[in-house]
N, C-alpha and C. Protein backbone atom coordinates (compact mmCIF):
# COMPACT_ATOMS: atom_id res chain seq x y z
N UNK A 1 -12.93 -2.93 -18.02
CA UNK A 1 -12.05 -3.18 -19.15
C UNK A 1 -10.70 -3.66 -18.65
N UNK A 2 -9.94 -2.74 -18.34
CA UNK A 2 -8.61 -3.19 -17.92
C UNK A 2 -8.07 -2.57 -16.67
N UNK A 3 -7.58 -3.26 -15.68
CA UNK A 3 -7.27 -2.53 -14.15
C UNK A 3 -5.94 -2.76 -14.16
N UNK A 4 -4.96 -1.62 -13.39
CA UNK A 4 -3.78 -1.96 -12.70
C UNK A 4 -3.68 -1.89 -11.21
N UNK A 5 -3.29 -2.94 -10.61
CA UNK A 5 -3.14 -3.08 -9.49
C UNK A 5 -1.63 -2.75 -9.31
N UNK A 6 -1.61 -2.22 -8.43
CA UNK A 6 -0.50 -1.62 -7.64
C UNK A 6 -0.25 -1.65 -5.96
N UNK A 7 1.22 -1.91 -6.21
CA UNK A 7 1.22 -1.61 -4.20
C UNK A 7 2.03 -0.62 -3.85
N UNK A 8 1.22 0.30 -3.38
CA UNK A 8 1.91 1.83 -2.73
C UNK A 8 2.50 1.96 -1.27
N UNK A 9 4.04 2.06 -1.33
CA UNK A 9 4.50 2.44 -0.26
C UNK A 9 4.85 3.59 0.06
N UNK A 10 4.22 4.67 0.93
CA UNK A 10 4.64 5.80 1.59
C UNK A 10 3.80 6.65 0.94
N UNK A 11 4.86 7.44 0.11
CA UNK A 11 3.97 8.56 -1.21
C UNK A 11 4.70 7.76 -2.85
N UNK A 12 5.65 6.50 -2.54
CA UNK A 12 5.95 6.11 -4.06
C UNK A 12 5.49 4.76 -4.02
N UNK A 13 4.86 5.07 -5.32
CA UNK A 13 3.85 3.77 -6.07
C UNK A 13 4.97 2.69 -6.85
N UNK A 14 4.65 1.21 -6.36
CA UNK A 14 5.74 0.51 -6.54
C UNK A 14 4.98 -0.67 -7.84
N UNK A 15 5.71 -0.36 -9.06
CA UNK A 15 4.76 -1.32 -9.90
C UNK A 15 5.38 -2.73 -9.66
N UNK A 16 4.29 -3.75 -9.65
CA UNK A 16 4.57 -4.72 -9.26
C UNK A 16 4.43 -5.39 -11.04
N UNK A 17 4.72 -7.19 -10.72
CA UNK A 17 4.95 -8.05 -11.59
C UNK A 17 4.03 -7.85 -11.90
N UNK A 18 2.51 -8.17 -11.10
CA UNK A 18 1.66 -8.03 -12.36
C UNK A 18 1.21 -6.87 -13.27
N UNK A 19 1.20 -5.29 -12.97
CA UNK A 19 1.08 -4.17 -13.48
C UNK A 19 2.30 -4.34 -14.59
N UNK A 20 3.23 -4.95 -14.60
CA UNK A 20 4.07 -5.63 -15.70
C UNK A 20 3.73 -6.66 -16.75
N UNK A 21 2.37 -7.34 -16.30
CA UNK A 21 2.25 -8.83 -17.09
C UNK A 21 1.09 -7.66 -17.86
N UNK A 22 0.11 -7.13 -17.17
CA UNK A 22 -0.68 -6.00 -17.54
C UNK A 22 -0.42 -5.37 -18.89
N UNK A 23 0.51 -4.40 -18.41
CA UNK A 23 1.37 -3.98 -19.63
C UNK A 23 1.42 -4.66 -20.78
N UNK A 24 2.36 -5.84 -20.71
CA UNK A 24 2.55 -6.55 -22.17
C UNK A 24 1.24 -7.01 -22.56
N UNK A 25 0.05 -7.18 -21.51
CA UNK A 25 -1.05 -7.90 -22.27
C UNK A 25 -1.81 -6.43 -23.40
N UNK A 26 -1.90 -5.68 -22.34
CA UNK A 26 -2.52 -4.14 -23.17
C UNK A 26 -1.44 -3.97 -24.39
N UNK A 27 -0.25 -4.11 -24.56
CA UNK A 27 0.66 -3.89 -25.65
C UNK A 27 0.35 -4.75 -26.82
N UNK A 28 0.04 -5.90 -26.61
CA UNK A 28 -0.28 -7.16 -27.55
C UNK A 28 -1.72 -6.99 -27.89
N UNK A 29 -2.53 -6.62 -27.24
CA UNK A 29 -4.20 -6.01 -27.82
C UNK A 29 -4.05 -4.61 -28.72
N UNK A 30 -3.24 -3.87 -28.10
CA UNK A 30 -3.10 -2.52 -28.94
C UNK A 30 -2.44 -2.97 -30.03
N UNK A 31 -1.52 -3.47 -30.98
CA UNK A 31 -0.44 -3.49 -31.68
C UNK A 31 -1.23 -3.82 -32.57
N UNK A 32 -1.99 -3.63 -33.39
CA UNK A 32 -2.65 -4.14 -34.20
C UNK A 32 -1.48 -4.51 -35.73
N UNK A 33 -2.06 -5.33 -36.29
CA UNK A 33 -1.44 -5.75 -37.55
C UNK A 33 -0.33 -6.77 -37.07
N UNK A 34 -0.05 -6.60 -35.43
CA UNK A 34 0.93 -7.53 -34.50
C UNK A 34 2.18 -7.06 -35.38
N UNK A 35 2.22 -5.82 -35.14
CA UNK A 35 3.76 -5.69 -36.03
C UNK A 35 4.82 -5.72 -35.00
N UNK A 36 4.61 -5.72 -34.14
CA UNK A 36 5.78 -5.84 -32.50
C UNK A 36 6.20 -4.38 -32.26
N UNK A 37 5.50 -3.57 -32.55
CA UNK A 37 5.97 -2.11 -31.95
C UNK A 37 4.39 -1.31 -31.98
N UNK A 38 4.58 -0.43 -31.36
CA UNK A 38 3.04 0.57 -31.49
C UNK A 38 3.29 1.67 -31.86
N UNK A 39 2.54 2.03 -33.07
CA UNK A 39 2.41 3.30 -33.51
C UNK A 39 2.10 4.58 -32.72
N UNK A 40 1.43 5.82 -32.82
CA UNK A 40 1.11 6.33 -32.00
C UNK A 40 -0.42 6.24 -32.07
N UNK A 41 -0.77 6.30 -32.84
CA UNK A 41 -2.34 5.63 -32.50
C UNK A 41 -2.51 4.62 -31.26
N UNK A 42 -1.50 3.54 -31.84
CA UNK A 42 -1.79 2.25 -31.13
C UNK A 42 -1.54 2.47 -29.57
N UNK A 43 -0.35 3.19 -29.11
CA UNK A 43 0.08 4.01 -28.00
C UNK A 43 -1.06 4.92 -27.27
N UNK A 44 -1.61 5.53 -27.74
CA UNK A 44 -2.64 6.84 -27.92
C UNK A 44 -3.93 4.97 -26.92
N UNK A 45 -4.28 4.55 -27.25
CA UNK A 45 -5.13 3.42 -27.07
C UNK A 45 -4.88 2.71 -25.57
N UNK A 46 -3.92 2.48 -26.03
CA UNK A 46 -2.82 1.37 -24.70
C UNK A 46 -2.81 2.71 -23.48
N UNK A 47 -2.43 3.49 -23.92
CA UNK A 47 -2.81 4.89 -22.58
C UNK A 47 -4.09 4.63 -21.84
N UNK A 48 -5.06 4.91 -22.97
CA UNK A 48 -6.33 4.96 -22.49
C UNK A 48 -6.52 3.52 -21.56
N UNK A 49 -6.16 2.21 -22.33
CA UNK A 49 -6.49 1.47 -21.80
C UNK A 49 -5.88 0.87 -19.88
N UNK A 50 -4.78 1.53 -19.82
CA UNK A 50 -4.00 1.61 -18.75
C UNK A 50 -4.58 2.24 -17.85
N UNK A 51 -4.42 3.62 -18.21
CA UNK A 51 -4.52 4.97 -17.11
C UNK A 51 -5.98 5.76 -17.01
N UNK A 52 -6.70 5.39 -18.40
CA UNK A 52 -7.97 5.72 -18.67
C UNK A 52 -8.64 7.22 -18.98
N UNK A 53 -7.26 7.51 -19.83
CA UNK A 53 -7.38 8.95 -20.18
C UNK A 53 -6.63 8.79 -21.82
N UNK A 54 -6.79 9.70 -22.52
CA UNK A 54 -6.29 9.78 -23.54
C UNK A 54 -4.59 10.74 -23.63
N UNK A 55 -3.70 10.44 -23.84
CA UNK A 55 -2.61 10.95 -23.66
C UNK A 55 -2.99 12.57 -24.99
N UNK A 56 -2.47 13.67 -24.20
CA UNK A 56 -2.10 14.61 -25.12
C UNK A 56 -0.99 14.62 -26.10
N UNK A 57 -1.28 15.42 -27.36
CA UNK A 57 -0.11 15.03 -28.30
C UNK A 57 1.47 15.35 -27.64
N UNK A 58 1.49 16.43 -26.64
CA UNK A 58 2.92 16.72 -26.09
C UNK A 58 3.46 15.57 -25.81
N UNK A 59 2.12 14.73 -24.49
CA UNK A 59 2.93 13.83 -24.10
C UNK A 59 3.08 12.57 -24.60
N UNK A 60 2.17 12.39 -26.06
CA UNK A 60 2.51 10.95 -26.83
C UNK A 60 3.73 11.45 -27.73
N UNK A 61 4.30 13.00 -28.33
CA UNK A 61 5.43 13.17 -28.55
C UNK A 61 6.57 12.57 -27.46
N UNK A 62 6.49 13.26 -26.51
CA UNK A 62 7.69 12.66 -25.65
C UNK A 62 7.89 11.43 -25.25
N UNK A 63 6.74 10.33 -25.43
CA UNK A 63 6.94 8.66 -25.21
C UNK A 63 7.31 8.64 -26.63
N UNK A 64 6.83 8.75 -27.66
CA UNK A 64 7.43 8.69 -28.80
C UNK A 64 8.93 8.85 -29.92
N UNK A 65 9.41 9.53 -28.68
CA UNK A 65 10.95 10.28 -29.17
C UNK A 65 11.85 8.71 -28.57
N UNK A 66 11.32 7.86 -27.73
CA UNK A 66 12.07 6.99 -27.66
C UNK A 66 12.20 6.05 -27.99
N UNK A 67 11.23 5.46 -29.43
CA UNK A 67 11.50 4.80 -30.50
C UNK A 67 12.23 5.81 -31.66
N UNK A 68 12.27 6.34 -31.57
CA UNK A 68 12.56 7.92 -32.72
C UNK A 68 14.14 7.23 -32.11
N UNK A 69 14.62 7.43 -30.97
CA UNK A 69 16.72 7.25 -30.89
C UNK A 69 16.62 6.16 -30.81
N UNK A 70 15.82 4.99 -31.19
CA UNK A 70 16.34 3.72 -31.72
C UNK A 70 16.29 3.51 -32.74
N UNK A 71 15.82 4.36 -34.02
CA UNK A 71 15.57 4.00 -35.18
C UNK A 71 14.13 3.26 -35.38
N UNK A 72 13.50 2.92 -34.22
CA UNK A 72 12.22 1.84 -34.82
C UNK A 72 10.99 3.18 -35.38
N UNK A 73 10.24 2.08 -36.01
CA UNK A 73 8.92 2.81 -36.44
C UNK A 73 7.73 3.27 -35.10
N UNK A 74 8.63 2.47 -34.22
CA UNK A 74 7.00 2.55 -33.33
C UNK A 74 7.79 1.94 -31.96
N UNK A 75 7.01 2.18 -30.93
CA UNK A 75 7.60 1.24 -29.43
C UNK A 75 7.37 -0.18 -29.58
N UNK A 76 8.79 -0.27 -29.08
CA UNK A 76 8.35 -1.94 -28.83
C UNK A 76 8.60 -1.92 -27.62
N UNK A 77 7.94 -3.27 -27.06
CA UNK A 77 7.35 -3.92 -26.08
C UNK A 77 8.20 -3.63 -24.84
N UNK A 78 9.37 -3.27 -24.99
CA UNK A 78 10.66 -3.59 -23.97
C UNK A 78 10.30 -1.98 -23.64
N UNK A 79 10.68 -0.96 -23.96
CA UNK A 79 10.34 0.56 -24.19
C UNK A 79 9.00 0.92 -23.15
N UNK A 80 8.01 0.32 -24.18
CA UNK A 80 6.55 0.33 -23.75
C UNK A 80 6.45 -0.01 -21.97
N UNK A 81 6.90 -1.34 -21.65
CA UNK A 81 6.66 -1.52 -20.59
C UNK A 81 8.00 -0.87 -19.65
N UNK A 82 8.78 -0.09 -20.03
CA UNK A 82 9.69 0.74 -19.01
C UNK A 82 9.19 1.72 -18.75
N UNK A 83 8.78 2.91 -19.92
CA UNK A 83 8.04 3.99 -19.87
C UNK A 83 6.28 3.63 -19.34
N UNK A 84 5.94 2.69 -19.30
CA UNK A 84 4.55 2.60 -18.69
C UNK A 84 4.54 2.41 -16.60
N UNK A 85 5.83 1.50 -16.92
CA UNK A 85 6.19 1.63 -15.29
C UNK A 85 6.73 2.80 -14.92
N UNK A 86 7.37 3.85 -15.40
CA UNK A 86 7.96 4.94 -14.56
C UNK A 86 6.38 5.91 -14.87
N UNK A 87 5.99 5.75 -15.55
CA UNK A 87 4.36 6.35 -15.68
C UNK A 87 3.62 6.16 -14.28
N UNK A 88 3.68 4.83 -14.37
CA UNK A 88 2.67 4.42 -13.11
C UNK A 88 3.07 5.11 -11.81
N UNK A 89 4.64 4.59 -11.50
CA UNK A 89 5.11 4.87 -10.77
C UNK A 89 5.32 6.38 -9.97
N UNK A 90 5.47 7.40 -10.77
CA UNK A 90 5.25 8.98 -11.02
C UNK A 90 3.98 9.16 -10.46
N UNK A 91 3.10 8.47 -10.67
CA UNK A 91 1.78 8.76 -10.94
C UNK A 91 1.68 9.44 -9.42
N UNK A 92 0.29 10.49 -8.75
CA UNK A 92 -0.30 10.29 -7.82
C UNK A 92 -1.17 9.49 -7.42
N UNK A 93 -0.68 9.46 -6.01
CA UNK A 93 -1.73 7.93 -5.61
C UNK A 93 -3.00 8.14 -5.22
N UNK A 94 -3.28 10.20 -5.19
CA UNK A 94 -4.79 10.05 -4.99
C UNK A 94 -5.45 10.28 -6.21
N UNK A 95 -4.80 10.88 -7.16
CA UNK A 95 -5.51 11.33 -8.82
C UNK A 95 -6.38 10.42 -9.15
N UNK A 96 -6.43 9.43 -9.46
CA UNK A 96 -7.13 8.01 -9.32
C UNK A 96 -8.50 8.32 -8.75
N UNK A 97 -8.52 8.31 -7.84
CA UNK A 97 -9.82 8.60 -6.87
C UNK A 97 -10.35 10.09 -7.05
N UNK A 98 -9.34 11.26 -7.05
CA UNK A 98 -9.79 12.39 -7.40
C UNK A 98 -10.72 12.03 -9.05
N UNK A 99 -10.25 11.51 -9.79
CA UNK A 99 -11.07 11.47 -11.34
C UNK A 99 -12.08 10.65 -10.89
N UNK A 100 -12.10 9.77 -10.22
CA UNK A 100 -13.20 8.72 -9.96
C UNK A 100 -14.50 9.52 -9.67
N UNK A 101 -14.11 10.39 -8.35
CA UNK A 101 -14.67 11.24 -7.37
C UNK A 101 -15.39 12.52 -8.61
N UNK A 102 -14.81 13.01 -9.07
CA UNK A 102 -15.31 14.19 -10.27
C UNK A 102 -16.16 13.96 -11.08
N UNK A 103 -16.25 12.08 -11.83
CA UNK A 103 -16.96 11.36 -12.28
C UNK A 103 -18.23 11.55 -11.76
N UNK A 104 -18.33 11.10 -10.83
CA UNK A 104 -19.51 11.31 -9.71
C UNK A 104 -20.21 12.45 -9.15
N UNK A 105 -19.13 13.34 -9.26
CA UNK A 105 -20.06 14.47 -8.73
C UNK A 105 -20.41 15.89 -9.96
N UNK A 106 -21.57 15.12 -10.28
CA UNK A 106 -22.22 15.80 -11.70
C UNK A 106 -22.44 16.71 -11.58
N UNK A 107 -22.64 17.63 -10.52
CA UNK A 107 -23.24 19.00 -10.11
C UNK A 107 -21.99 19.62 -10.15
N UNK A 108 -20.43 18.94 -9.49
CA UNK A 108 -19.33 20.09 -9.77
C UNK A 108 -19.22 20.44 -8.03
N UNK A 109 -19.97 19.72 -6.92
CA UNK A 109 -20.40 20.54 -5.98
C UNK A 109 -18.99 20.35 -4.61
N UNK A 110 -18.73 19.43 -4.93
CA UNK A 110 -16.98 19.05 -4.38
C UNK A 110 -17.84 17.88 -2.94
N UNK A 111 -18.61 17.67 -3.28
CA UNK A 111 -19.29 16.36 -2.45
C UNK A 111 -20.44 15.73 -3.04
N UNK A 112 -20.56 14.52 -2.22
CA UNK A 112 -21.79 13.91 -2.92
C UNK A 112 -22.53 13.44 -2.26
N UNK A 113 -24.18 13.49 -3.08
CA UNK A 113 -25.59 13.31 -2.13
C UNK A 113 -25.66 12.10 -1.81
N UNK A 114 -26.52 11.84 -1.36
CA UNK A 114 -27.06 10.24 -1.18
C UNK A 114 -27.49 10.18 -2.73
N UNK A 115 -27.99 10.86 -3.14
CA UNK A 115 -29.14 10.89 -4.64
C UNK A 115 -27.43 10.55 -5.47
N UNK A 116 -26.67 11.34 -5.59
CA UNK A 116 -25.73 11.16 -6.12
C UNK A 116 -24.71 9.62 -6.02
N UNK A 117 -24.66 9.66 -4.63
CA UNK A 117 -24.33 8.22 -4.32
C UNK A 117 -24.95 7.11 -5.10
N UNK A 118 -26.28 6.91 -4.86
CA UNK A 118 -26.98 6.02 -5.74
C UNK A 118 -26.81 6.00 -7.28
N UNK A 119 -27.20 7.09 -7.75
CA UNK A 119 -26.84 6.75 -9.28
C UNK A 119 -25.48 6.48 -9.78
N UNK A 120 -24.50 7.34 -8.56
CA UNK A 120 -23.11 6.00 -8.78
C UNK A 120 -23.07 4.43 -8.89
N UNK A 121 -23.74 3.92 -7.49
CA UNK A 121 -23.88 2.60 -7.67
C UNK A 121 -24.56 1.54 -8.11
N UNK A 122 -25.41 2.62 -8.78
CA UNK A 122 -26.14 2.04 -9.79
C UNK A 122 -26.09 1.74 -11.20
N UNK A 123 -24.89 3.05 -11.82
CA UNK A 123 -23.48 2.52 -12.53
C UNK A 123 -22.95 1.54 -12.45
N UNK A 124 -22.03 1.43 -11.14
CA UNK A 124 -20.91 0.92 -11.11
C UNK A 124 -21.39 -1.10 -10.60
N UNK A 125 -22.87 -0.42 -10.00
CA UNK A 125 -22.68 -2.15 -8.97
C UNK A 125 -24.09 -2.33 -9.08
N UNK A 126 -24.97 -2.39 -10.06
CA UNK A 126 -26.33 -2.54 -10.30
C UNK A 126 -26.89 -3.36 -9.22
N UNK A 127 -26.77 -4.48 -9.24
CA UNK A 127 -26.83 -5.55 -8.48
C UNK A 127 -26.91 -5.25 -6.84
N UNK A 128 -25.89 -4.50 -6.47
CA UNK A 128 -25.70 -4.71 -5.03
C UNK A 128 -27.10 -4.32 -4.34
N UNK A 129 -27.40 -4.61 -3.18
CA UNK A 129 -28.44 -4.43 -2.30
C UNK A 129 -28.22 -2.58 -1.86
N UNK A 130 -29.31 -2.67 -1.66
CA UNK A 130 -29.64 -1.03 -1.48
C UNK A 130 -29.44 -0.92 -0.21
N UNK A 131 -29.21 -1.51 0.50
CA UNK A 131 -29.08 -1.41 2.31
C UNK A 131 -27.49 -1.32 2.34
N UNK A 132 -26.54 -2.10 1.20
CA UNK A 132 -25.00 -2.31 1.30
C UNK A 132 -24.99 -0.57 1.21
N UNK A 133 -25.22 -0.62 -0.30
CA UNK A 133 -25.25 1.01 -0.96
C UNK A 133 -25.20 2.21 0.37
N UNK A 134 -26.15 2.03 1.30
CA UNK A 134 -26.28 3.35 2.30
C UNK A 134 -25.31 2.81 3.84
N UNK A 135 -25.66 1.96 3.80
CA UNK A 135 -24.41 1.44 4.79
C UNK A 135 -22.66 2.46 4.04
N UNK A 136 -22.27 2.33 3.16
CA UNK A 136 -20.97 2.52 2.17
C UNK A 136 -21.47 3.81 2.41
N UNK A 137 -22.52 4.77 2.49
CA UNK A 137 -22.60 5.95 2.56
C UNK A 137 -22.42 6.67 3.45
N UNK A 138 -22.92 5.77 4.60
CA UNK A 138 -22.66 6.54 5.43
C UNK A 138 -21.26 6.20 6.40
C-alpha cells in the first residue's frame, strides 16, 4: 500500500524529502470531500496508512488539539506534515521490524521456523524461488 522510506543516522531517524512528498500524497487520499484539512477519521486513516497501525483515541486527541489552537475544523496539510515528521522521526528504528517480526511469529515463540519462514514468504514474495527463500534463512 504505502511505504516510508527513511534515512537513519545513529539512533535519530532523519525524515527525508521524500517521506515529505509521502505525507502530502497520503493527506490528499485521506481528505475526503478534498476539504483541505482532515477530520479525525480522515487522520485516524492517514496513520494507518503511514505507520500501519491505527492511532489510539489519546493519541488522535493530542494530534488533534493542534487544529483545535488554530481554530480549523480539521488538520491541514502544513500541521499534518510537521506532526507526521516529528512522528517519524521519534519513532524507533527497530519497532518496525519488531511488528514485522511478531507478524510472523504465529506461535508467540520469540523465533522463527523454517515452516514459519516459508509461510512468511509465501505472503510476502509468492513468486520468489524456494532456494532464494532458504538461502535468506539461513
Amino acid at each position: 500500500m504505502y511505504q516510508a522510506h527513511s534515512c537513519i543516522v545513529g539512533e535519530e531517524r532523519i525524515v527525508t524529502d521524500s517521506d515529505k512528498s509521502h505525507f502530502v500524497t497520503v493527506f490528499h487520499e485521506c481528505d475526503l470531500g478534498q476539504k483541505g484539512y482532515l477530520s479525525r477519521e480522515d487522520l485516524k486513516v492517514a496513520v494507518v496508512a503511514i505507520f500501519g497501525y491505527k492511532p489510539s483515541k489519546m493519541e488522535t486527541d493530542v494530534v488533534m488539539a493542534a487544529a483545535q489552537e488554530n481554530d480549523l475544523p480539521g488538520l491541514s496539510l502544513e500541521q499534518f506534515t510537521v506532526l507526521m515528521s516529528r512522528k517519524m522521526a521519534a519513532q524507533d528504528r527497530y519497532d518496525e521490524i519488531r511488528h514485522i517480526f511478531s507478524a510472523f511469529d504465529a506461535r508467540c515463540r520469540g523465533f522463527l521456523t523454517l515452516e514459519d519462514f516459508k509461510r512468511a514468504f509465501a505472503d510476502v514474495t509468492p513468486h520468489l524461488p524456494e532456494q532464494t527463500m532458504l538461502e535468506a534463512f539461513r
